[in-house]
PDB file of N, CA and C in Angstrom:
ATOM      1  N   UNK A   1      -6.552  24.859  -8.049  1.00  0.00           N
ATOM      2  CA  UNK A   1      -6.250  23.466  -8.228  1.00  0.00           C
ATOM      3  C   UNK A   1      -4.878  23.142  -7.642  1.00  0.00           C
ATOM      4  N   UNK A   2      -3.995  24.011  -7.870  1.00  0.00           N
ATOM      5  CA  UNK A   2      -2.194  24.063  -7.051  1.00  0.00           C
ATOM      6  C   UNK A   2      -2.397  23.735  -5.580  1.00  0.00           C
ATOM      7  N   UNK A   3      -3.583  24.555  -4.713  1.00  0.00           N
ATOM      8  CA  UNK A   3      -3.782  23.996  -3.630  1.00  0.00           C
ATOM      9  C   UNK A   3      -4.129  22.946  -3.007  1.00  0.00           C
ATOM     10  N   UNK A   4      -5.209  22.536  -3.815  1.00  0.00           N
ATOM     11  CA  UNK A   4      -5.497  21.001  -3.853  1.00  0.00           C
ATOM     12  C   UNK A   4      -4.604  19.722  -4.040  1.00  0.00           C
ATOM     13  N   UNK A   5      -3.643  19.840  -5.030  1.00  0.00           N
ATOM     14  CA  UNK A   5      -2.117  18.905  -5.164  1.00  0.00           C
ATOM     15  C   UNK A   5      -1.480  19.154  -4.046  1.00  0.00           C
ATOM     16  N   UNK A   6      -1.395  20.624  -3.519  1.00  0.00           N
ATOM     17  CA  UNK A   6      -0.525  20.505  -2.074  1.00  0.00           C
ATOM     18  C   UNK A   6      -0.798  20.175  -0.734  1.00  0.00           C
ATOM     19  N   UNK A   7      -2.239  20.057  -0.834  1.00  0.00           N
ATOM     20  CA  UNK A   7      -3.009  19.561   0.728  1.00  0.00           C
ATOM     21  C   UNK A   7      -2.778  18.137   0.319  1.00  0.00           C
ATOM     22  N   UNK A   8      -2.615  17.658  -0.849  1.00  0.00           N
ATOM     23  CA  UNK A   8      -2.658  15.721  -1.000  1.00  0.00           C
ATOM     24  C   UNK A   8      -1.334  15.471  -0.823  1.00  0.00           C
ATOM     25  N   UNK A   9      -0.260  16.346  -1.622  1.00  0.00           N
ATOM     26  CA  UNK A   9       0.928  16.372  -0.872  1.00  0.00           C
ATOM     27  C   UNK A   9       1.388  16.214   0.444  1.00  0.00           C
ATOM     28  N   UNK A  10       0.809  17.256   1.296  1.00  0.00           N
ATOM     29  CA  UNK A  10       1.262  17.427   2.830  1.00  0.00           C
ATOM     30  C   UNK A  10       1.018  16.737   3.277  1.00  0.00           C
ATOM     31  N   UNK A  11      -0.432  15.766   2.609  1.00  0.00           N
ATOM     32  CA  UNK A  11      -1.272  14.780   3.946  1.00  0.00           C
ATOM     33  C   UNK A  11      -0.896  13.550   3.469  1.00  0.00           C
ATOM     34  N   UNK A  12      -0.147  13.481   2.440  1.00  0.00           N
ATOM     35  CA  UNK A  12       0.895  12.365   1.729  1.00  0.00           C
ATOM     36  C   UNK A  12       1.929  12.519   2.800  1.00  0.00           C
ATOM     37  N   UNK A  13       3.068  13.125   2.640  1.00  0.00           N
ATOM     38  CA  UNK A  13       4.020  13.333   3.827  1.00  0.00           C
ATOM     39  C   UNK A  13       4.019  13.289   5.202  1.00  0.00           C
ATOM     40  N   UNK A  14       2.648  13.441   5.512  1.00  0.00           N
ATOM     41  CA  UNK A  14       2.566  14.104   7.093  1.00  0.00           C
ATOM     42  C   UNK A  14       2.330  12.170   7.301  1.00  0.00           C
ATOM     43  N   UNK A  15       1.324  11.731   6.523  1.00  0.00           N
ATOM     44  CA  UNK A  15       1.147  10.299   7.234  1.00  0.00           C
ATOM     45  C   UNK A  15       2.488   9.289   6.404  1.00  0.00           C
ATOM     46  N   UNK A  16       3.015   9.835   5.366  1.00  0.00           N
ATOM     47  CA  UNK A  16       4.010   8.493   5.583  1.00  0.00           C
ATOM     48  C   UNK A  16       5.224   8.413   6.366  1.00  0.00           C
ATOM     49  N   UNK A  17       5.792   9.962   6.688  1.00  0.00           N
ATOM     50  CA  UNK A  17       6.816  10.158   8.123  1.00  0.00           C
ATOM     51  C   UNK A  17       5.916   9.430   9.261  1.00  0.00           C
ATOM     52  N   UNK A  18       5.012  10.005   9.432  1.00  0.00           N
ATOM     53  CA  UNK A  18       4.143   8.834  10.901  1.00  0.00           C
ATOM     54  C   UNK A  18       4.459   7.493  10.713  1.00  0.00           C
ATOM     55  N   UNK A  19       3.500   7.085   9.231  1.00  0.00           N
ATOM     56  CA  UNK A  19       3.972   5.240   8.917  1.00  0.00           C
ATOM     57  C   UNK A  19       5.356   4.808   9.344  1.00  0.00           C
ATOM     58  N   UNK A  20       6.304   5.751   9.018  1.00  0.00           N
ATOM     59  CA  UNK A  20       7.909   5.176   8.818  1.00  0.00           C
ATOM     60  C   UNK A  20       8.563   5.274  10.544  1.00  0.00           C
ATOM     61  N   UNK A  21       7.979   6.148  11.152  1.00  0.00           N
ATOM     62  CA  UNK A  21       8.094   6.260  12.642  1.00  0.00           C
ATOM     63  C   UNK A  21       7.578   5.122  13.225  1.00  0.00           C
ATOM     64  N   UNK A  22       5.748   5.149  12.959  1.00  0.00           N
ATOM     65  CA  UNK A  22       5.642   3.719  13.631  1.00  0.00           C
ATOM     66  C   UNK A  22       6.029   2.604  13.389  1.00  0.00           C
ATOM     67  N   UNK A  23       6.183   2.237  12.188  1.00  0.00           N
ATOM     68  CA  UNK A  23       6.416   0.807  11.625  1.00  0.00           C
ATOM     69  C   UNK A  23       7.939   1.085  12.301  1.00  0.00           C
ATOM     70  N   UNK A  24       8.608   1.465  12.347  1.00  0.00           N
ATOM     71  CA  UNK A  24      10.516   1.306  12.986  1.00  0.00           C
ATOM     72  C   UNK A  24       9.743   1.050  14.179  1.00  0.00           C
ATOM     73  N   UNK A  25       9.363   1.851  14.829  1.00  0.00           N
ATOM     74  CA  UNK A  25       9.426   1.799  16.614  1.00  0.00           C
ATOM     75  C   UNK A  25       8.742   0.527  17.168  1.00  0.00           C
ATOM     76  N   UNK A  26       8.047  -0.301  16.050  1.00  0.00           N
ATOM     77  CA  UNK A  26       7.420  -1.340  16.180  1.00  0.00           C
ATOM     78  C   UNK A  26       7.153  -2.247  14.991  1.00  0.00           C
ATOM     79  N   UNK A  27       8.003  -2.184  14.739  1.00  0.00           N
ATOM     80  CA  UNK A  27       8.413  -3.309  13.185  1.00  0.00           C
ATOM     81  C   UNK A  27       7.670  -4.450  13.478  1.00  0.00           C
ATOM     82  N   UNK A  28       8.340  -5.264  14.525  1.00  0.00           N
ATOM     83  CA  UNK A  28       8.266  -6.368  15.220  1.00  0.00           C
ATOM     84  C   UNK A  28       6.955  -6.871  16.011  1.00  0.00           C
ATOM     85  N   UNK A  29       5.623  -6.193  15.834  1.00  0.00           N
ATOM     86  CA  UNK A  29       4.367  -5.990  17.044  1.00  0.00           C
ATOM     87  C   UNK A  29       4.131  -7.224  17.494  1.00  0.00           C
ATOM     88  N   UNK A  30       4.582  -7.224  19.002  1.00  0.00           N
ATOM     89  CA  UNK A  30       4.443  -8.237  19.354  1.00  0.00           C
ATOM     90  C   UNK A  30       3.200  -8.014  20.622  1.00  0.00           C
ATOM     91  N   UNK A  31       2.509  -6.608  20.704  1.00  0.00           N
ATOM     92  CA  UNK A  31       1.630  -6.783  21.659  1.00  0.00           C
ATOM     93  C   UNK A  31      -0.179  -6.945  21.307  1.00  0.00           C
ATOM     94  N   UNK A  32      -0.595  -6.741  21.439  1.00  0.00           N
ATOM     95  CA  UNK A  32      -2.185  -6.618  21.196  1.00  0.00           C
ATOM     96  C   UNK A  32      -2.308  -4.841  20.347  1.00  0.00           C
ATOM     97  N   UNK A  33      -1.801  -4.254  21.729  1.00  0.00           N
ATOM     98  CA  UNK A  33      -1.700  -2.511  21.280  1.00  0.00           C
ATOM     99  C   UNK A  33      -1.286  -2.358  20.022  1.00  0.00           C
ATOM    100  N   UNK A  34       0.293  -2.820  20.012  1.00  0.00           N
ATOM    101  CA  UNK A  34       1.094  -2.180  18.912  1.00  0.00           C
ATOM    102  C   UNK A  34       0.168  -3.500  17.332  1.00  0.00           C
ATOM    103  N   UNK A  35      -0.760  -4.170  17.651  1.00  0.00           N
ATOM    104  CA  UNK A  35      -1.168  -4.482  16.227  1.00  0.00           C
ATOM    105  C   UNK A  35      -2.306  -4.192  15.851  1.00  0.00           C
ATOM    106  N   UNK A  36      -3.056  -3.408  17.200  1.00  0.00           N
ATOM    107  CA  UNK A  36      -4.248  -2.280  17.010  1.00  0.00           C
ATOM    108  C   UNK A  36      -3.976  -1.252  16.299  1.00  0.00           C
ATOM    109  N   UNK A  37      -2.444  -0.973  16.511  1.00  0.00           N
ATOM    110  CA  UNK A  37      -2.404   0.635  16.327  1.00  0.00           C
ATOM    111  C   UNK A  37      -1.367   0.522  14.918  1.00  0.00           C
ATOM    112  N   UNK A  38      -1.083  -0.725  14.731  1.00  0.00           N
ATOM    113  CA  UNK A  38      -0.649  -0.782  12.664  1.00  0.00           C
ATOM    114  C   UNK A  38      -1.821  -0.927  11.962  1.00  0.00           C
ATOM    115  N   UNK A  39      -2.746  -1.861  12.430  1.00  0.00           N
ATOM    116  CA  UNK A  39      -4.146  -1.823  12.113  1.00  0.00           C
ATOM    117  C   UNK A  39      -4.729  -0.233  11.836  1.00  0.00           C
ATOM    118  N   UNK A  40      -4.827   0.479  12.986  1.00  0.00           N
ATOM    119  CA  UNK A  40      -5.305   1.534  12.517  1.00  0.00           C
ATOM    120  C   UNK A  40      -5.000   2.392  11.384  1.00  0.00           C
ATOM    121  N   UNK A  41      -2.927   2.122  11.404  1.00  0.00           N
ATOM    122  CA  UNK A  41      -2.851   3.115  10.459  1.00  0.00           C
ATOM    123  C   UNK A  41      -2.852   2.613   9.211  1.00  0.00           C
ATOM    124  N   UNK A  42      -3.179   0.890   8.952  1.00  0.00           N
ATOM    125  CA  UNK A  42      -3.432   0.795   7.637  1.00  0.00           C
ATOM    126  C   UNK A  42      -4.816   1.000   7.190  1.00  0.00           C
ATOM    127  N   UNK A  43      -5.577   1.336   7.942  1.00  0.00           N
ATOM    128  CA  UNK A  43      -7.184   1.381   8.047  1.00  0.00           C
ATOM    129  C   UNK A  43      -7.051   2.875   7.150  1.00  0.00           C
ATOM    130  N   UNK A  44      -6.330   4.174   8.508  1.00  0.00           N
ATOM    131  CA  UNK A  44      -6.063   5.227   7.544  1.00  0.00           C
ATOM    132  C   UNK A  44      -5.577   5.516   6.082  1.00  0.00           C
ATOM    133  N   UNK A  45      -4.500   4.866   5.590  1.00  0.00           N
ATOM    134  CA  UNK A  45      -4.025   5.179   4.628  1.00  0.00           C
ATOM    135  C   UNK A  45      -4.864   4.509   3.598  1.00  0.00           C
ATOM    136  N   UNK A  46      -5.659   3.297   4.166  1.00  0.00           N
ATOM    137  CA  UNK A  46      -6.895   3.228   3.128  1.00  0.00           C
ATOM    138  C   UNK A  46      -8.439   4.075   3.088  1.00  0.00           C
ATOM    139  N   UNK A  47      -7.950   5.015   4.378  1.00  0.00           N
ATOM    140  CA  UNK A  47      -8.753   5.686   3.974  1.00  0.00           C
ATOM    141  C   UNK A  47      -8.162   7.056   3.167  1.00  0.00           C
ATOM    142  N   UNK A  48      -6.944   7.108   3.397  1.00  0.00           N
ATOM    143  CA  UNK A  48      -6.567   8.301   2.257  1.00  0.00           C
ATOM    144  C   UNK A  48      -6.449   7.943   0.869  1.00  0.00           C
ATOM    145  N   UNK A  49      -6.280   6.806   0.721  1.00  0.00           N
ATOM    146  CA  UNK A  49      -6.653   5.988  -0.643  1.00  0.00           C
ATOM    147  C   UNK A  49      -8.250   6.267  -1.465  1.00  0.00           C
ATOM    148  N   UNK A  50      -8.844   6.372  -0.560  1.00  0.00           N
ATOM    149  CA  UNK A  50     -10.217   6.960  -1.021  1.00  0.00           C
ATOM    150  C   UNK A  50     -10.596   8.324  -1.388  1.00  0.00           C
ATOM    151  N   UNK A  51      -9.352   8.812  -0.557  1.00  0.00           N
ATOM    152  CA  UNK A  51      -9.628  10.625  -0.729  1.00  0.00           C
ATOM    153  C   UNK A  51      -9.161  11.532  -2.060  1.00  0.00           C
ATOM    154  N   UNK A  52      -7.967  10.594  -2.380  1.00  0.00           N
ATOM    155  CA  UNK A  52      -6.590  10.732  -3.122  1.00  0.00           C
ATOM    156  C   UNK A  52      -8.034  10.258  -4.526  1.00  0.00           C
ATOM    157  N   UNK A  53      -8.475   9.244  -4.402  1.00  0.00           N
ATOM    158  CA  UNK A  53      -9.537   8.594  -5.612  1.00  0.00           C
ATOM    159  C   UNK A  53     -10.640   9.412  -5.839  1.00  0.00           C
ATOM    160  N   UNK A  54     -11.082  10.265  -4.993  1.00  0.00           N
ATOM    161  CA  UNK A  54     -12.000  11.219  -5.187  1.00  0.00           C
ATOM    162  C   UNK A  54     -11.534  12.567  -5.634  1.00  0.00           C
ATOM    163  N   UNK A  55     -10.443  12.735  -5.148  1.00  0.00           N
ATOM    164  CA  UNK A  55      -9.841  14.518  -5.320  1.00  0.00           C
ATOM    165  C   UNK A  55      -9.064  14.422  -7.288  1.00  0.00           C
ATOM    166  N   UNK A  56      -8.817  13.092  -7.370  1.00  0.00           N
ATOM    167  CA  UNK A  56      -8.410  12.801  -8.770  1.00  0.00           C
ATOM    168  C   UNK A  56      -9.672  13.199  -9.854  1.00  0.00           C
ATOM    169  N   UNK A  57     -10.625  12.344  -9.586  1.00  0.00           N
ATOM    170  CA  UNK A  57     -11.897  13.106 -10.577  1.00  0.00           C
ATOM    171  C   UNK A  57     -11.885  15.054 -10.517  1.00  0.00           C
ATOM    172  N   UNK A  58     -11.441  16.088 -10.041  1.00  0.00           N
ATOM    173  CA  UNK A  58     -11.576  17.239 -10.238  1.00  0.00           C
ATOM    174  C   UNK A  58      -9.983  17.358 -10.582  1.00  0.00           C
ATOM    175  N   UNK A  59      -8.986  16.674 -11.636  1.00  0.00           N
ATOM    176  CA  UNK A  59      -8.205  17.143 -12.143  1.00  0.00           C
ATOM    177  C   UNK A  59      -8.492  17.613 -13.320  1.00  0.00           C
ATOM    178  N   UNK A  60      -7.394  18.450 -13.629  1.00  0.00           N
ATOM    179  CA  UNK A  60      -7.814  18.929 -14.859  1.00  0.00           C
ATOM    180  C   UNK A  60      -6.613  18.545 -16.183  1.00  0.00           C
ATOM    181  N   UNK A  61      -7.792  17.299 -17.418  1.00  0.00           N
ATOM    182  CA  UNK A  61      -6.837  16.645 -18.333  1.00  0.00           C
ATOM    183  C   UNK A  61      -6.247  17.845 -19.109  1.00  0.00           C
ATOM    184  N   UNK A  62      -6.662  19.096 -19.311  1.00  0.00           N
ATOM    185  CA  UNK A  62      -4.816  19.761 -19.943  1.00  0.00           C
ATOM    186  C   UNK A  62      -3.873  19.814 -19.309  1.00  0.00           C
ATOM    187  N   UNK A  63      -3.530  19.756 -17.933  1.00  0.00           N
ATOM    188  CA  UNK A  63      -2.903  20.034 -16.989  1.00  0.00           C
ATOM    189  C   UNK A  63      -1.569  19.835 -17.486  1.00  0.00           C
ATOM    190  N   UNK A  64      -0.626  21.080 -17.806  1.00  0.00           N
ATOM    191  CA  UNK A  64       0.694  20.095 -17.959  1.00  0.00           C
ATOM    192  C   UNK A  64       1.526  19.593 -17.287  1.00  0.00           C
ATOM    193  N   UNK A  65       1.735  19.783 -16.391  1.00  0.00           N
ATOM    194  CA  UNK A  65       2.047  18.905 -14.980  1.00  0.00           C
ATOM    195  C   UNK A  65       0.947  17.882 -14.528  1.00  0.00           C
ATOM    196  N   UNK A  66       0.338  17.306 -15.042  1.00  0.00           N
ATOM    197  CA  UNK A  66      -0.061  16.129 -13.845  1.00  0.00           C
ATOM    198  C   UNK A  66       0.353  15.826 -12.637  1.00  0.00           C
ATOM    199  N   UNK A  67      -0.531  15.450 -11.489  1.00  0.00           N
ATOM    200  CA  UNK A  67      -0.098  14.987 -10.765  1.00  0.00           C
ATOM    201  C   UNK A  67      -0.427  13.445 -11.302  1.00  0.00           C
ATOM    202  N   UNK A  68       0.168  12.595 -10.498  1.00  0.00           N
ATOM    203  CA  UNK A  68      -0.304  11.299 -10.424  1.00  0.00           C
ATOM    204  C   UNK A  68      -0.516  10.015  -9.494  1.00  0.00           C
ATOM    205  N   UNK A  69      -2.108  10.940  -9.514  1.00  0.00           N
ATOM    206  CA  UNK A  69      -2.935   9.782  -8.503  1.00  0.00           C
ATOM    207  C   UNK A  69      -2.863   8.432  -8.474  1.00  0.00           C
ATOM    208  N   UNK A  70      -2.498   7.577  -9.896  1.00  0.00           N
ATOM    209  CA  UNK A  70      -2.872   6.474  -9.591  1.00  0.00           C
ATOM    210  C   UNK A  70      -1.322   6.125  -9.070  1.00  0.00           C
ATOM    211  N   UNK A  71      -0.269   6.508  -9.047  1.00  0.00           N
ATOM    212  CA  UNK A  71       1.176   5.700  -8.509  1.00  0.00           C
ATOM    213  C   UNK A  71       0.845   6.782  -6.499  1.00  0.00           C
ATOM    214  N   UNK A  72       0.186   7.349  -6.562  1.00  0.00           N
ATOM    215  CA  UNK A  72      -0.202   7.273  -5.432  1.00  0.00           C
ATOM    216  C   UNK A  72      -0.647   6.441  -4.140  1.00  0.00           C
ATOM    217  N   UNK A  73      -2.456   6.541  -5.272  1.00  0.00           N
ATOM    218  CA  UNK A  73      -2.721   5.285  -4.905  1.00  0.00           C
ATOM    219  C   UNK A  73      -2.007   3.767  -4.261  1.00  0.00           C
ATOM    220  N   UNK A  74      -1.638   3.388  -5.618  1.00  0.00           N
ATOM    221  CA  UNK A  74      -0.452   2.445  -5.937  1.00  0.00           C
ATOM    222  C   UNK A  74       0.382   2.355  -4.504  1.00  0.00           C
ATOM    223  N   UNK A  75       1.059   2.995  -3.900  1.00  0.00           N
ATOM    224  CA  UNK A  75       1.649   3.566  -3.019  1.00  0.00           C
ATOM    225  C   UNK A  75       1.003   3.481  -1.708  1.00  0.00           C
ATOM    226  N   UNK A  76       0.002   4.192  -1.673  1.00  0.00           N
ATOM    227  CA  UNK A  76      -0.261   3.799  -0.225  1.00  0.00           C
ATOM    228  C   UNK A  76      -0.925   2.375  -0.135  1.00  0.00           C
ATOM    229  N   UNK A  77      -1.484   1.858  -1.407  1.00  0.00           N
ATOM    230  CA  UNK A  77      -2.338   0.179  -1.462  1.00  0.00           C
ATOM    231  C   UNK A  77      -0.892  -0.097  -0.622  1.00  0.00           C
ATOM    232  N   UNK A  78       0.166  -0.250  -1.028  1.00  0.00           N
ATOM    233  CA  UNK A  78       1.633  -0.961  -1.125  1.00  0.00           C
ATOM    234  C   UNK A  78       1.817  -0.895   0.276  1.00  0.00           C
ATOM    235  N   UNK A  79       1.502   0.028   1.067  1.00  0.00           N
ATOM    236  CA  UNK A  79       2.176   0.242   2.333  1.00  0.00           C
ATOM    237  C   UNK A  79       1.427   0.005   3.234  1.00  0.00           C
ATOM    238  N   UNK A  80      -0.358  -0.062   3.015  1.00  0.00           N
ATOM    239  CA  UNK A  80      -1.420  -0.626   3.539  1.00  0.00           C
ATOM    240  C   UNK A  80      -1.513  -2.103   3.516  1.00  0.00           C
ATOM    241  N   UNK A  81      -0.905  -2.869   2.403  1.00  0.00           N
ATOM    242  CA  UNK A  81      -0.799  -4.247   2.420  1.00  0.00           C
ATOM    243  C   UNK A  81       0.547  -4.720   3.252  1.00  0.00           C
ATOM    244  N   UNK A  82       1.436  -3.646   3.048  1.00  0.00           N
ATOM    245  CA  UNK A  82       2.480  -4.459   3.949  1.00  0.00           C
ATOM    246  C   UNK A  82       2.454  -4.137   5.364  1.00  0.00           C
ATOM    247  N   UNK A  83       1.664  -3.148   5.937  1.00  0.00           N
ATOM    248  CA  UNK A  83       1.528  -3.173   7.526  1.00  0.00           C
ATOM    249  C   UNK A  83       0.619  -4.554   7.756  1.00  0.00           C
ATOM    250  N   UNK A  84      -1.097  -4.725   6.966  1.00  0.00           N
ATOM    251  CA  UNK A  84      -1.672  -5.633   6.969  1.00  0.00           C
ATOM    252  C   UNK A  84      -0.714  -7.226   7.218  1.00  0.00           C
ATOM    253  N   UNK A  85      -0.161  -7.409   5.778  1.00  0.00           N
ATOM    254  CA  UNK A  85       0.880  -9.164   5.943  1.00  0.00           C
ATOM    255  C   UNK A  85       1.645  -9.078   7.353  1.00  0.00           C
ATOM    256  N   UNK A  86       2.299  -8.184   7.910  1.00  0.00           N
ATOM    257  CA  UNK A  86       3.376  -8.128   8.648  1.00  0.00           C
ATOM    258  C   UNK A  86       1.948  -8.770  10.149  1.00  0.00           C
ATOM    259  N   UNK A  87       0.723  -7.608  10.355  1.00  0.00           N
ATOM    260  CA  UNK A  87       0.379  -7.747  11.631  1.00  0.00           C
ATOM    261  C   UNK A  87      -0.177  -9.650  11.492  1.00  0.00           C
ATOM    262  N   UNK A  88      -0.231  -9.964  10.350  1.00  0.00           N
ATOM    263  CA  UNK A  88      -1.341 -11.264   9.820  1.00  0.00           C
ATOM    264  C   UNK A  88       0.043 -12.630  10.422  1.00  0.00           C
ATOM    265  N   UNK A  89       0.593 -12.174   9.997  1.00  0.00           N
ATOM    266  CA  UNK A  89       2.621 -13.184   9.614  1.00  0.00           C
ATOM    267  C   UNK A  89       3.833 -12.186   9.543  1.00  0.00           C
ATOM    268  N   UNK A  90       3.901 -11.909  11.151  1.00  0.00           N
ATOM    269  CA  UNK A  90       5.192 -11.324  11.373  1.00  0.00           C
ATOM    270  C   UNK A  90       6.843 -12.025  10.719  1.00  0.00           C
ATOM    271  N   UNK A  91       7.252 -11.443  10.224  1.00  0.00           N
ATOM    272  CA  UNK A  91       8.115 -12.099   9.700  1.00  0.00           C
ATOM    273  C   UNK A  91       9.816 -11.356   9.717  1.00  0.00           C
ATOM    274  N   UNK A  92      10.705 -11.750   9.887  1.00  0.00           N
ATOM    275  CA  UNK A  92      12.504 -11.023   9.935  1.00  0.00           C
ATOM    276  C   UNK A  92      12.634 -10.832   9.105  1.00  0.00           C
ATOM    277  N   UNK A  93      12.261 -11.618   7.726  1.00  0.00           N
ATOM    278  CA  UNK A  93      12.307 -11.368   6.105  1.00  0.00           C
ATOM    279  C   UNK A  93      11.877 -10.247   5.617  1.00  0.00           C
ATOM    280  N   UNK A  94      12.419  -9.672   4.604  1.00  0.00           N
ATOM    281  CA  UNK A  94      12.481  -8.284   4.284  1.00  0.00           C
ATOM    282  C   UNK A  94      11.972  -8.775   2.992  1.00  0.00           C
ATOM    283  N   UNK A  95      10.786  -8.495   2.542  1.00  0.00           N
ATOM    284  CA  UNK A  95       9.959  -8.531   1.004  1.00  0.00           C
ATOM    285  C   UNK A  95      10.491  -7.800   0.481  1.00  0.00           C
ATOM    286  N   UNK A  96      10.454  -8.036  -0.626  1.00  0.00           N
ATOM    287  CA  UNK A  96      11.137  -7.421  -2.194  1.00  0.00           C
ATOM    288  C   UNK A  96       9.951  -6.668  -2.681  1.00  0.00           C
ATOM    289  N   UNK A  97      10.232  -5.622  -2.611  1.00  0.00           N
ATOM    290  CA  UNK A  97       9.340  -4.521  -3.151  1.00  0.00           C
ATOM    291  C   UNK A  97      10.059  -3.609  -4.251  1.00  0.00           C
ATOM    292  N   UNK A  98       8.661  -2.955  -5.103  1.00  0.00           N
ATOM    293  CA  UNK A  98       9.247  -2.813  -6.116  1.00  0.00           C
ATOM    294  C   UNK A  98       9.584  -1.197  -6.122  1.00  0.00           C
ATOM    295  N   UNK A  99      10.620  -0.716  -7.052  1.00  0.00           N
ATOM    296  CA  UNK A  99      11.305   0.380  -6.600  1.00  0.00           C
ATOM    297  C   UNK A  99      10.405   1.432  -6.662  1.00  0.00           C
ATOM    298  N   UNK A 100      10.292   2.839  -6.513  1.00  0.00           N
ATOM    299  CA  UNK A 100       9.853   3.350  -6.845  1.00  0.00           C
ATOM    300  C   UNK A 100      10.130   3.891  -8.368  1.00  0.00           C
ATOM    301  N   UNK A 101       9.096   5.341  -9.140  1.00  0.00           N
ATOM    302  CA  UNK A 101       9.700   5.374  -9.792  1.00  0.00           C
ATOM    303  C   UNK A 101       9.175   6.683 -10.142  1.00  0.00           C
ATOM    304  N   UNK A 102      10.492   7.389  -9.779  1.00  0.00           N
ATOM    305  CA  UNK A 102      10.406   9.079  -9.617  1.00  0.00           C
ATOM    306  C   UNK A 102      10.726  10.029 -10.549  1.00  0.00           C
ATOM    307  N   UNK A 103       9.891  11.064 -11.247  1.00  0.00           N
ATOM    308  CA  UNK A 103       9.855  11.840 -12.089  1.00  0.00           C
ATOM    309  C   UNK A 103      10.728  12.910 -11.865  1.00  0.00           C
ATOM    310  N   UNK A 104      12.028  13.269 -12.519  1.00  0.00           N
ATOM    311  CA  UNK A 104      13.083  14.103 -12.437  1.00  0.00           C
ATOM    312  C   UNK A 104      12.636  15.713 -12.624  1.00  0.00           C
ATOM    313  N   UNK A 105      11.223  16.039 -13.037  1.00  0.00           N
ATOM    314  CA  UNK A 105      10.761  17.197 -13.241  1.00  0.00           C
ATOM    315  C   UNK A 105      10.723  17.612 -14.494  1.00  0.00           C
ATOM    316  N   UNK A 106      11.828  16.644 -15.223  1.00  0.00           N
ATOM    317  CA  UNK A 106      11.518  16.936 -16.873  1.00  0.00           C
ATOM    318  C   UNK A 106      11.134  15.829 -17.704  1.00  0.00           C
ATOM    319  N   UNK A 107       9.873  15.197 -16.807  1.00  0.00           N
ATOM    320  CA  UNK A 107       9.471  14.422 -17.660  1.00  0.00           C
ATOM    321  C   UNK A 107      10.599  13.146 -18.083  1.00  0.00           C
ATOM    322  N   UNK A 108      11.291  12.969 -17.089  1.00  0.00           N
ATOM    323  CA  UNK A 108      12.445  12.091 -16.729  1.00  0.00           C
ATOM    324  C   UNK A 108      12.054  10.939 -15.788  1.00  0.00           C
ATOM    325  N   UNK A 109      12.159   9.829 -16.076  1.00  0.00           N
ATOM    326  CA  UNK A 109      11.764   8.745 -14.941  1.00  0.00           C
ATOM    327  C   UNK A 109      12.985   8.113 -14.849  1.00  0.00           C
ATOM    328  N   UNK A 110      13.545   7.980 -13.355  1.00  0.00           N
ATOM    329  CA  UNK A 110      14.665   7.359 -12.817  1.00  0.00           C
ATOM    330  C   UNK A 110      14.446   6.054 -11.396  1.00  0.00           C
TER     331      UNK A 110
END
């Protein structure tokens, strides 16, 4: 099951360094391409939204570590809706989003 949290991990990381690469290098999409290719990757991360929703049903409730799928979820919805608004109504305005909210390892939220 440790392996399974770490392949959702990696493929958590591996696509939101990509997201944070493309969205900088093309914040602004002002071509056809560059709003194909935010399109696509919000297409992806809703499709890892589905994967992340399926791999959650084979957790296991004693687990004392949880992971937690649904601020996952949560998470990529968040970053899938804001590539979506941006390609729909490009905008200079910087939306107020809400912070994250990260578990210190002891069951600590900061």
């Amino acid at each position: 099951m440790k392996s399974l949290y770490q392949g959702v991990l990696i493929m958590f990381r591996t696509v939101f360094v990509f997201l944070i690469f493309s969205i900088s290098s093309s914040a602004f999409a002002s071509t056809e391409t560059e709003k194909k290719e935010l399109i696509r990757i919000s297409q992806e991360l809703n499709f890892l939204k589905s994967e992340v929703m399926s791999i959650s049903k084979h957790r296991r409730v004693d687990d004392l570590e949880p992971f937690s799928y649904e601020d996952l979820v949560r998470d990529l919805d968040a970053m899938s809706k804001a590539i979506e608004r941006h390609v729909k109504e490009p905008s200079r305005q910087p939306k107020s989003v809400k912070p994250l909210q990260v578990e210190n390892g002891y069951g600590d939220f900061y």
